[in-house]
N, C-alpha and C. Protein backbone atom coordinates (compact mmCIF):
# COMPACT_ATOMS: atom_id res chain seq x y z
N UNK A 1 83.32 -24.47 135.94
CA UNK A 1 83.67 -24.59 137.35
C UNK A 1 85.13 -24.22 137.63
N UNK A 2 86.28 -24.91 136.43
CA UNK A 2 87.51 -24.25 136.93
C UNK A 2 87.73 -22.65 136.65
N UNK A 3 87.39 -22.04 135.89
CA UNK A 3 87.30 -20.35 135.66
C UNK A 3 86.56 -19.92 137.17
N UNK A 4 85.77 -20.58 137.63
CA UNK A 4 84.65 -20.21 138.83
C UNK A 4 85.94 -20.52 139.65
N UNK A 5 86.58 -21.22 140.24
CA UNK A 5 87.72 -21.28 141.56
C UNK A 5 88.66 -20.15 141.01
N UNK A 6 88.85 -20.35 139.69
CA UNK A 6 90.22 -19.37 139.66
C UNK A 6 90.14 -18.07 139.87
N UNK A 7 88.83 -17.51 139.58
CA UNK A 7 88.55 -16.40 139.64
C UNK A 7 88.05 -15.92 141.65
N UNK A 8 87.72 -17.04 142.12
CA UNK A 8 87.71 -17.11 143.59
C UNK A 8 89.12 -16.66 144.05
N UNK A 9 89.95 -17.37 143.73
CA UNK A 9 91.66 -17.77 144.44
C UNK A 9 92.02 -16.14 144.08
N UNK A 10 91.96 -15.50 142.54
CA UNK A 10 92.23 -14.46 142.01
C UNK A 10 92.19 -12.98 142.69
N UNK A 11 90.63 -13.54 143.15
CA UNK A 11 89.91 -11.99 143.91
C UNK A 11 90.72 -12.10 145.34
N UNK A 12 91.67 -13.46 146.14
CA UNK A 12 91.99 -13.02 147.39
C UNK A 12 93.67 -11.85 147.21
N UNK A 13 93.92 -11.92 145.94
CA UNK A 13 95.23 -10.57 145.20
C UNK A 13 94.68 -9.58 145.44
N UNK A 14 93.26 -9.11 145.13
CA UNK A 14 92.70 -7.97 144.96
C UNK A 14 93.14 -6.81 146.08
N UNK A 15 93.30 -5.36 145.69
CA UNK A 15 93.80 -4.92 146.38
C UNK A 15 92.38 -3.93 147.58
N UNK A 16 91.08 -4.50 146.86
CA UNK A 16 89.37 -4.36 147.36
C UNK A 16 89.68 -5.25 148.47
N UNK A 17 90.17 -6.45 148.49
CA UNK A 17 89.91 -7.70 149.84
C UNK A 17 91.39 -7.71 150.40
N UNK A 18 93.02 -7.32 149.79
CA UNK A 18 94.23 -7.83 151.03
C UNK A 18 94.47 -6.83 151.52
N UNK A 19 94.23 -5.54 150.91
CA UNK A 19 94.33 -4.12 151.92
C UNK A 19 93.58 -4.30 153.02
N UNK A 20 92.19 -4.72 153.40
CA UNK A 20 91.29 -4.49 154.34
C UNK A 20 91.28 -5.62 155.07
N UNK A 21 91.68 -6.84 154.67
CA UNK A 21 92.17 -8.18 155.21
C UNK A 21 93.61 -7.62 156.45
N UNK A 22 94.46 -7.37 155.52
CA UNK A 22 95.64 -6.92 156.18
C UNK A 22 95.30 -6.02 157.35
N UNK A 23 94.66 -5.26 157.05
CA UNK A 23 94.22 -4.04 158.29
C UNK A 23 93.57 -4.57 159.03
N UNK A 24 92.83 -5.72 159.23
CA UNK A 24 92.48 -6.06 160.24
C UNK A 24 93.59 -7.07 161.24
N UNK A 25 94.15 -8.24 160.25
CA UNK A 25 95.23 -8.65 160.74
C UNK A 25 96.24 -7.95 161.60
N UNK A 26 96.57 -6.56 161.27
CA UNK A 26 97.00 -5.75 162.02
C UNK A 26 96.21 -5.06 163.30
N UNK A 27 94.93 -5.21 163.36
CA UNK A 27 94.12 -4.91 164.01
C UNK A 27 94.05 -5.99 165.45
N UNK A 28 94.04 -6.82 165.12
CA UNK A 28 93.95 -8.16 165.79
C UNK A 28 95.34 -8.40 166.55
N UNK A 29 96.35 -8.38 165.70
CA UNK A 29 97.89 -8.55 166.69
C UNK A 29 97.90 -7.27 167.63
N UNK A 30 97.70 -6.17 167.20
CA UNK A 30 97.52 -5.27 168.05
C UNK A 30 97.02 -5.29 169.42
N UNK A 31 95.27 -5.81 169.15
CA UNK A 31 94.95 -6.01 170.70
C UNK A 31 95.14 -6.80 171.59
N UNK A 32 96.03 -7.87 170.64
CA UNK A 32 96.48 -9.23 171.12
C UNK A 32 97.80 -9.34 171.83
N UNK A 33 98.57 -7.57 171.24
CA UNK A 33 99.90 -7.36 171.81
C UNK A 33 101.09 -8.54 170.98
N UNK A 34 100.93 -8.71 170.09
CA UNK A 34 102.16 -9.63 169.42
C UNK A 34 101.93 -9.84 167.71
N UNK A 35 103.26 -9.02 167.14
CA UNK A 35 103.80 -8.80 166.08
C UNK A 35 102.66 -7.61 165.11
N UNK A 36 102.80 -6.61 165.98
CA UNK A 36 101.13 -5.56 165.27
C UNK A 36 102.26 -4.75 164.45
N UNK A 37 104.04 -4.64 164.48
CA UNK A 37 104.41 -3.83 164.17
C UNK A 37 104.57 -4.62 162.37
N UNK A 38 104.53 -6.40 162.68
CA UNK A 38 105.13 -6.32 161.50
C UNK A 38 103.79 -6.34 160.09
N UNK A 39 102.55 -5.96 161.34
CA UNK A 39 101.52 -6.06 159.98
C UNK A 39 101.49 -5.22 160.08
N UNK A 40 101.54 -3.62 160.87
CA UNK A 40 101.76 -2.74 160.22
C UNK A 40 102.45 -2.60 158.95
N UNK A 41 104.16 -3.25 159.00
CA UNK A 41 104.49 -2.80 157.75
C UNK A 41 103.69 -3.01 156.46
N UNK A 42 103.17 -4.15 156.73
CA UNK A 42 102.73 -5.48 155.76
C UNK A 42 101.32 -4.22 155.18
N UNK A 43 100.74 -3.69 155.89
CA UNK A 43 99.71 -2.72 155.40
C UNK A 43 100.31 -1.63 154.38
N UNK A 44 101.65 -0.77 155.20
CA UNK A 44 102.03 0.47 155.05
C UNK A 44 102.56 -0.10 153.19
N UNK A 45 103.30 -1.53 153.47
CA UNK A 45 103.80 -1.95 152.16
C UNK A 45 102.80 -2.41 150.97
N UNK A 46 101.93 -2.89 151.10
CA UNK A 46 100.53 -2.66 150.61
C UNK A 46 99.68 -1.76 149.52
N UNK A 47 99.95 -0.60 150.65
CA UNK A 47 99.59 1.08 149.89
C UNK A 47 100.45 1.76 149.43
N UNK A 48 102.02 1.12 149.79
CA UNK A 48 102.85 1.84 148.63
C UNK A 48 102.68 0.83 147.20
N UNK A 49 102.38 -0.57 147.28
CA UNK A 49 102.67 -1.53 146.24
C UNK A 49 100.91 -1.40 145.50
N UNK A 50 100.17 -0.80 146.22
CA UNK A 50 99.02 -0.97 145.19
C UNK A 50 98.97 1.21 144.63
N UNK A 51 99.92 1.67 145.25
CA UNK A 51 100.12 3.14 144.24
C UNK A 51 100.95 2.95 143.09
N UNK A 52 101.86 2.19 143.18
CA UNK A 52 103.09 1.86 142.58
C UNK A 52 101.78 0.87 140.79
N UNK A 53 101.34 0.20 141.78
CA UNK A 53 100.44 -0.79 140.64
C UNK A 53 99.71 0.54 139.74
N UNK A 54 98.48 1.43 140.35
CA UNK A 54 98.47 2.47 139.51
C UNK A 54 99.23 3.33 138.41
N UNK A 55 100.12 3.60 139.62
CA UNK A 55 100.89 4.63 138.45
C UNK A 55 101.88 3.70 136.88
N UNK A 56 102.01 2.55 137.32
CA UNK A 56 102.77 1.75 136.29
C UNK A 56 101.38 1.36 134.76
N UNK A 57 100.25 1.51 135.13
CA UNK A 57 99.33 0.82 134.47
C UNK A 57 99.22 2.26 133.68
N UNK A 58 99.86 4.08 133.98
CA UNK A 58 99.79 4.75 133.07
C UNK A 58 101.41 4.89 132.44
N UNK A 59 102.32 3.96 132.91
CA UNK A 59 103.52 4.08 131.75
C UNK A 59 103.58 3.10 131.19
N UNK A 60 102.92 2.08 131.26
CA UNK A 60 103.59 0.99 130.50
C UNK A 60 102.06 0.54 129.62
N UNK A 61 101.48 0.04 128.33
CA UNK A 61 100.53 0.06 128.15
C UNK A 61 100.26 -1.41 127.46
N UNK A 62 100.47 -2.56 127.86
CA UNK A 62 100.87 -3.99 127.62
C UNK A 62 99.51 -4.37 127.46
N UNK A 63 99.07 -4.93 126.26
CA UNK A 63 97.68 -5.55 125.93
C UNK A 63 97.66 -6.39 126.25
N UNK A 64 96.48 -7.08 127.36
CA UNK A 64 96.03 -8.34 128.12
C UNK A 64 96.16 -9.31 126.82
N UNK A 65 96.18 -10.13 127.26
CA UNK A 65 96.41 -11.87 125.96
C UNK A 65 94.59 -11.78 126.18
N UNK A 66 93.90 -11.77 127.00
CA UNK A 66 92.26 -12.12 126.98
C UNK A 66 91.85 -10.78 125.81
N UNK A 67 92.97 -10.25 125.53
CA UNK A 67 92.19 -9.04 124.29
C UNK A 67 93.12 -9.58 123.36
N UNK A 68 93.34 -10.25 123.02
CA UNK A 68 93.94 -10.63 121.85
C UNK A 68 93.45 -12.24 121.47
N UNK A 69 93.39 -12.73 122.44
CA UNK A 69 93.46 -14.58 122.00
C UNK A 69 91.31 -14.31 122.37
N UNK A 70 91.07 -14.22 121.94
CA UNK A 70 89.32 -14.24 121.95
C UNK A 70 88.57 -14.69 122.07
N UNK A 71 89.16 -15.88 121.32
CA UNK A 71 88.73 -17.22 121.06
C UNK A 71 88.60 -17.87 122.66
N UNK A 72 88.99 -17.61 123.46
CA UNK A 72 88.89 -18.20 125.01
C UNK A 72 87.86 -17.78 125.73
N UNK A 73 87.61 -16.63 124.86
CA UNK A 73 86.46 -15.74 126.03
C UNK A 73 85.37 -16.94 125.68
N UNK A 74 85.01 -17.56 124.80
CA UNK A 74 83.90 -18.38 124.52
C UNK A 74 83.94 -19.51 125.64
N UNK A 75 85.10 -20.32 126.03
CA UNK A 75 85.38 -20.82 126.55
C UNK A 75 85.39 -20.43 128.24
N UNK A 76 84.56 -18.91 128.23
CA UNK A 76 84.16 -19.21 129.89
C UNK A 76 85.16 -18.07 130.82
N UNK A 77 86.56 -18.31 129.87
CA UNK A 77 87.44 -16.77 130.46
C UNK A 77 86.76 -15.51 130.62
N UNK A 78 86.75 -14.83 131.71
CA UNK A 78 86.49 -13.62 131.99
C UNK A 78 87.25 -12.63 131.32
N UNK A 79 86.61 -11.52 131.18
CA UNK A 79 87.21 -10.12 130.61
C UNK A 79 88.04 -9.45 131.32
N UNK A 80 89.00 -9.20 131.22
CA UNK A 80 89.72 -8.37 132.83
C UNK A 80 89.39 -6.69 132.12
N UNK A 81 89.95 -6.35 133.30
CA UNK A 81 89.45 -4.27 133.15
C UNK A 81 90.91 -3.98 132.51
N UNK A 82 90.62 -2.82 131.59
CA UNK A 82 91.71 -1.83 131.45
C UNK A 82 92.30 -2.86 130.38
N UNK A 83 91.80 -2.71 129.02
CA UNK A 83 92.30 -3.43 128.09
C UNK A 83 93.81 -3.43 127.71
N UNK A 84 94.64 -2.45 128.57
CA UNK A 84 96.16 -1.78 128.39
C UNK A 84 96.76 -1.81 129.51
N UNK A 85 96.19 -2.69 130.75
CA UNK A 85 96.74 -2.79 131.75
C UNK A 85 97.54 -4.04 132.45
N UNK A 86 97.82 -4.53 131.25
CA UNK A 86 98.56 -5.85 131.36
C UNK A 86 99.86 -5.48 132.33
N UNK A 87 100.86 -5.22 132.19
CA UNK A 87 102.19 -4.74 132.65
C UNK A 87 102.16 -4.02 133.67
N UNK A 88 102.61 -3.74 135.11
CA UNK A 88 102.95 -5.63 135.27
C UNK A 88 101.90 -5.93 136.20
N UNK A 89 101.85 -7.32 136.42
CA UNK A 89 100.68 -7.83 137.58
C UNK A 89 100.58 -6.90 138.47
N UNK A 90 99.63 -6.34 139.06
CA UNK A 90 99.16 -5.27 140.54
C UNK A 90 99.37 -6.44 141.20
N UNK A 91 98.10 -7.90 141.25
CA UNK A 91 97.87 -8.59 141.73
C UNK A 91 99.07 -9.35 142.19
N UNK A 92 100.11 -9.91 141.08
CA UNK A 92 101.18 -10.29 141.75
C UNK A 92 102.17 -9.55 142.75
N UNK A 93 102.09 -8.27 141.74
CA UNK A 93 103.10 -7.57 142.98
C UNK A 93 102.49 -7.60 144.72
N UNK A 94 101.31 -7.40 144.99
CA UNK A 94 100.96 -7.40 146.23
C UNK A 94 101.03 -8.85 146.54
N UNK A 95 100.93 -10.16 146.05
CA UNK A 95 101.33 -11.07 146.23
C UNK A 95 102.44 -11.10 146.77
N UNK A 96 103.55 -10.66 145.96
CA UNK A 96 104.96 -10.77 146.34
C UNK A 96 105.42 -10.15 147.72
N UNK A 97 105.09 -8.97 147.66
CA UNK A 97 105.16 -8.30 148.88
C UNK A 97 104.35 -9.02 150.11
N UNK A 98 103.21 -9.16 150.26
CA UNK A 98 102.92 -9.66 151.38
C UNK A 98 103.35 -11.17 151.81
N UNK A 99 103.51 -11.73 150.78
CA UNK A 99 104.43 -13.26 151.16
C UNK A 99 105.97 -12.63 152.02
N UNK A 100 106.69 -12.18 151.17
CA UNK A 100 107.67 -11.65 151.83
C UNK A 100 107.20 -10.95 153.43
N UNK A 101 106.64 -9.98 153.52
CA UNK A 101 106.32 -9.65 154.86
C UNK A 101 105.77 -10.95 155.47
N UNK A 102 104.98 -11.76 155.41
CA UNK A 102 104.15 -12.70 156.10
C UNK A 102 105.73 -13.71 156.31
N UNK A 103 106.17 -13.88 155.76
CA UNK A 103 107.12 -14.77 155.69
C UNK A 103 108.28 -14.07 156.94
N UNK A 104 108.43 -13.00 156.57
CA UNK A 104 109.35 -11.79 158.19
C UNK A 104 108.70 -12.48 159.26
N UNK A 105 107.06 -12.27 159.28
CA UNK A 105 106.24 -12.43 160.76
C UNK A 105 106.50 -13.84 161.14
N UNK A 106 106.26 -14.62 160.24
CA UNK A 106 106.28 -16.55 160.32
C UNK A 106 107.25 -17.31 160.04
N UNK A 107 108.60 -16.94 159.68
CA UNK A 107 109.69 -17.96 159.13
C UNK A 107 109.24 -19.47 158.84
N UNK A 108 108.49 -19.70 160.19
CA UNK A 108 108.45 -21.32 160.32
C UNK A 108 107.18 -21.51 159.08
N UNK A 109 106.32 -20.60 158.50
CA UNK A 109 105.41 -21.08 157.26
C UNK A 109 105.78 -20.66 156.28
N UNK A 110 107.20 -20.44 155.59
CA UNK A 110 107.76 -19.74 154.58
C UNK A 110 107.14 -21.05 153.11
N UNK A 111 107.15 -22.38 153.54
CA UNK A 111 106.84 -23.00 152.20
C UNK A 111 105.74 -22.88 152.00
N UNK A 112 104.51 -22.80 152.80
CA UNK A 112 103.42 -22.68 152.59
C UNK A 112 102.59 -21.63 152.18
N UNK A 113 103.38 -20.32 152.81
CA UNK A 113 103.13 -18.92 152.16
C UNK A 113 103.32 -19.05 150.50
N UNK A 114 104.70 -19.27 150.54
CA UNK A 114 105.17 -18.96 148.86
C UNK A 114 104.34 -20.41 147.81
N UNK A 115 103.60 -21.53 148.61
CA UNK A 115 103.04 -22.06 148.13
C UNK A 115 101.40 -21.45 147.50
N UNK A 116 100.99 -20.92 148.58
CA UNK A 116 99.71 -20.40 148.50
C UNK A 116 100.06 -19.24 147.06
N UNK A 117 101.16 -18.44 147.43
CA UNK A 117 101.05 -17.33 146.77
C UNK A 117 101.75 -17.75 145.51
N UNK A 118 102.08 -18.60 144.92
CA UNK A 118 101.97 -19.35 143.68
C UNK A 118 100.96 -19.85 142.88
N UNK A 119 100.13 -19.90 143.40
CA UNK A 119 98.65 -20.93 143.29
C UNK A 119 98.33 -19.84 143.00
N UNK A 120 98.13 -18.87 143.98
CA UNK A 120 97.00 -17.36 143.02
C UNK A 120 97.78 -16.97 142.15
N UNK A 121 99.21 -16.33 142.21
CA UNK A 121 99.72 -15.84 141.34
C UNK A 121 99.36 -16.28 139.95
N UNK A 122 99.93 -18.15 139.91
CA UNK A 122 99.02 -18.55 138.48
C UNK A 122 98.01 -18.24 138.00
N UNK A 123 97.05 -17.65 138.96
CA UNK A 123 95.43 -17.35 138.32
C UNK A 123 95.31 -16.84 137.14
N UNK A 124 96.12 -15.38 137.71
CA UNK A 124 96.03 -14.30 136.35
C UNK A 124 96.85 -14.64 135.06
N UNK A 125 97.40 -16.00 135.67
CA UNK A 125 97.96 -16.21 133.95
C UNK A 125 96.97 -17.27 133.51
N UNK A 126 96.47 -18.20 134.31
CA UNK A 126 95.29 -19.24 133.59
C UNK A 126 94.37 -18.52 133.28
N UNK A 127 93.87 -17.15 133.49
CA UNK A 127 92.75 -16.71 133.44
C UNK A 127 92.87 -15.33 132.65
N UNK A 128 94.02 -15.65 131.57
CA UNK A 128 94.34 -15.09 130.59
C UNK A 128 94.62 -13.05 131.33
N UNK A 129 94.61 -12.52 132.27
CA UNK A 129 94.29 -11.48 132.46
C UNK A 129 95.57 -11.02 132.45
N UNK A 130 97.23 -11.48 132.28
CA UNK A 130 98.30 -10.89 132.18
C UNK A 130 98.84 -12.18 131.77
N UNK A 131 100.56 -11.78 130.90
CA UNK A 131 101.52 -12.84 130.51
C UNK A 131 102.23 -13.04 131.77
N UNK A 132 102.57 -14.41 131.46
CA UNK A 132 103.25 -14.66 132.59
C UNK A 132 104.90 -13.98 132.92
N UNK A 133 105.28 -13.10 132.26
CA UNK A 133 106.47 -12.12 132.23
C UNK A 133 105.54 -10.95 133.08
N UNK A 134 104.40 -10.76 133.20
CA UNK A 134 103.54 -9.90 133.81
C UNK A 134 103.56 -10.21 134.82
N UNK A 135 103.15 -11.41 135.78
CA UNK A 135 103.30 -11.93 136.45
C UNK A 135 104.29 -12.11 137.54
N UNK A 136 105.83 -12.59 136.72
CA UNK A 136 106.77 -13.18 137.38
C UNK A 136 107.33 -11.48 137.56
N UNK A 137 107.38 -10.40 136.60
CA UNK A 137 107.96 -9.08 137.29
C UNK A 137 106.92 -8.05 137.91
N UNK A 138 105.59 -9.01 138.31
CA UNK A 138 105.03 -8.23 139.58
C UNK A 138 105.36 -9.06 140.92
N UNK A 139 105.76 -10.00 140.90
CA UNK A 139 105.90 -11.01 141.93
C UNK A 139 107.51 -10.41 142.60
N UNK A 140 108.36 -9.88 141.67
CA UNK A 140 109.75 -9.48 141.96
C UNK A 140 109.46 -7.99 141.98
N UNK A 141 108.94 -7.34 141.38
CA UNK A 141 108.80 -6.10 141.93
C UNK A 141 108.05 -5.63 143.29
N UNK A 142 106.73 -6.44 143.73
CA UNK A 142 106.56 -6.50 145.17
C UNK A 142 107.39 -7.40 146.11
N UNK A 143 108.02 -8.10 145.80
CA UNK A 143 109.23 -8.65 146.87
C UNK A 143 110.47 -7.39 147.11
N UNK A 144 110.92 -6.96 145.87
CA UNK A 144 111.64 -5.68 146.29
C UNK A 144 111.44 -4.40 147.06
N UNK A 145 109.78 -3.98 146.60
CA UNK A 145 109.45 -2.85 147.20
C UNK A 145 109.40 -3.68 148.97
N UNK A 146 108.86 -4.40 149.02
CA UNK A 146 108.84 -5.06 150.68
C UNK A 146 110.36 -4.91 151.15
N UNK A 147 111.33 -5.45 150.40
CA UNK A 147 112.50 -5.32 151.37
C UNK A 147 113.11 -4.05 151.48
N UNK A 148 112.96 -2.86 150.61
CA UNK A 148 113.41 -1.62 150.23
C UNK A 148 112.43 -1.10 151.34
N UNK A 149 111.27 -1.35 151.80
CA UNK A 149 110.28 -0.58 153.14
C UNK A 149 111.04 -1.43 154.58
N UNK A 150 111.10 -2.51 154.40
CA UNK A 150 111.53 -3.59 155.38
C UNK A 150 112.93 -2.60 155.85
N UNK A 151 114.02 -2.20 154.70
CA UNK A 151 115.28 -1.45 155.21
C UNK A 151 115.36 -0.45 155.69
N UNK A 152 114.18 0.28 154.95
CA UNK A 152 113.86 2.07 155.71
C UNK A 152 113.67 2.10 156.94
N UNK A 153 112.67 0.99 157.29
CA UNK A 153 111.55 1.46 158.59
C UNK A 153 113.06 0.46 159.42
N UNK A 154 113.41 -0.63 159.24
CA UNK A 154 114.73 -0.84 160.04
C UNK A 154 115.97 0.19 160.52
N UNK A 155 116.24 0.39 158.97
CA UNK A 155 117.22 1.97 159.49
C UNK A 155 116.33 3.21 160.01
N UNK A 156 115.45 3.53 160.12
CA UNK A 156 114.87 4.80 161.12
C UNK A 156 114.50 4.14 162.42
N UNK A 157 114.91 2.73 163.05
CA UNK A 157 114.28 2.10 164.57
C UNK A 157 115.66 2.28 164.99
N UNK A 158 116.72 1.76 164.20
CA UNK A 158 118.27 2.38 164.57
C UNK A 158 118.45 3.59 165.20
């Protein structure tokens, strides 16, 4: 049952469910007329942070701990994909980034964002699918790419 939640909490990182989540969120402020620009970014930052997740999974080639420690898979752990795609979290990095953007749109839910997005972030390390150095420099590498898009699209409204 706990592999069954974690792997629930896990799949809301996925870049299959917060890309298309996000696009609607942006969809919705839009017709609603309030803050559509900042889920725009929150999308645009998204599809640069889940290309960025690709192209890193062909330079860096970091063996998942669930392919090495084995002995867990008995114990109910799932298999993750891409036996060399440890380095660094996809999942966290889009974590990171969209907390950061969500956190631009909401100031007033900043503990609860970075709460939530702690809780999943842990997934992929309870659920053996990256080290937690995997983790903590996808969580900082999508917080950077967010503020490095956050400065562009600021300096071109200038």
């Amino acid at each position: 049952p706990l592999e069954k939640c974690l792997q629930f909490l896990t799949a809301v990182a996925d870049e299959k469910l917060l890309i298309p989540g996000s696009l609607v969120a942006w969809i919705i402020a839009a017709v609603k007329n309030t803050k559509s620009n900042r889920y725009a970014h929150l999308v645009a930052t998204l599809i640069l942070i889940t290309a960025l997740d690709h192209l890193s999974k062909h330079l860096f080639d970091q063996r998942r701990p669930d392919r090495i420690r084995k002995r867990y898979r008995k114990r109910g752990i799932p298999r993750s994909s891409g036996k060399y795609n440890s380095f660094p979290s996809g999942h966290a990095m889009r974590l990171g980034a969209a907390a950061r953007a969500l956190q631009r749109a909401h100031p007033e839910g900043s503990l609860l964002i970075w709460t939530i997005v702690g809780v999943i972030a842990s997934t992929r390390f309870l659920l053996l699918a990256h080290w937690l150095s995997d983790v903590a420099v996808g969580t900082a590498a999508g917080i950077t790419v967010e503020e490095i898009m956050h400065r562009l699209e600021k300096a071109a409204l200038a």
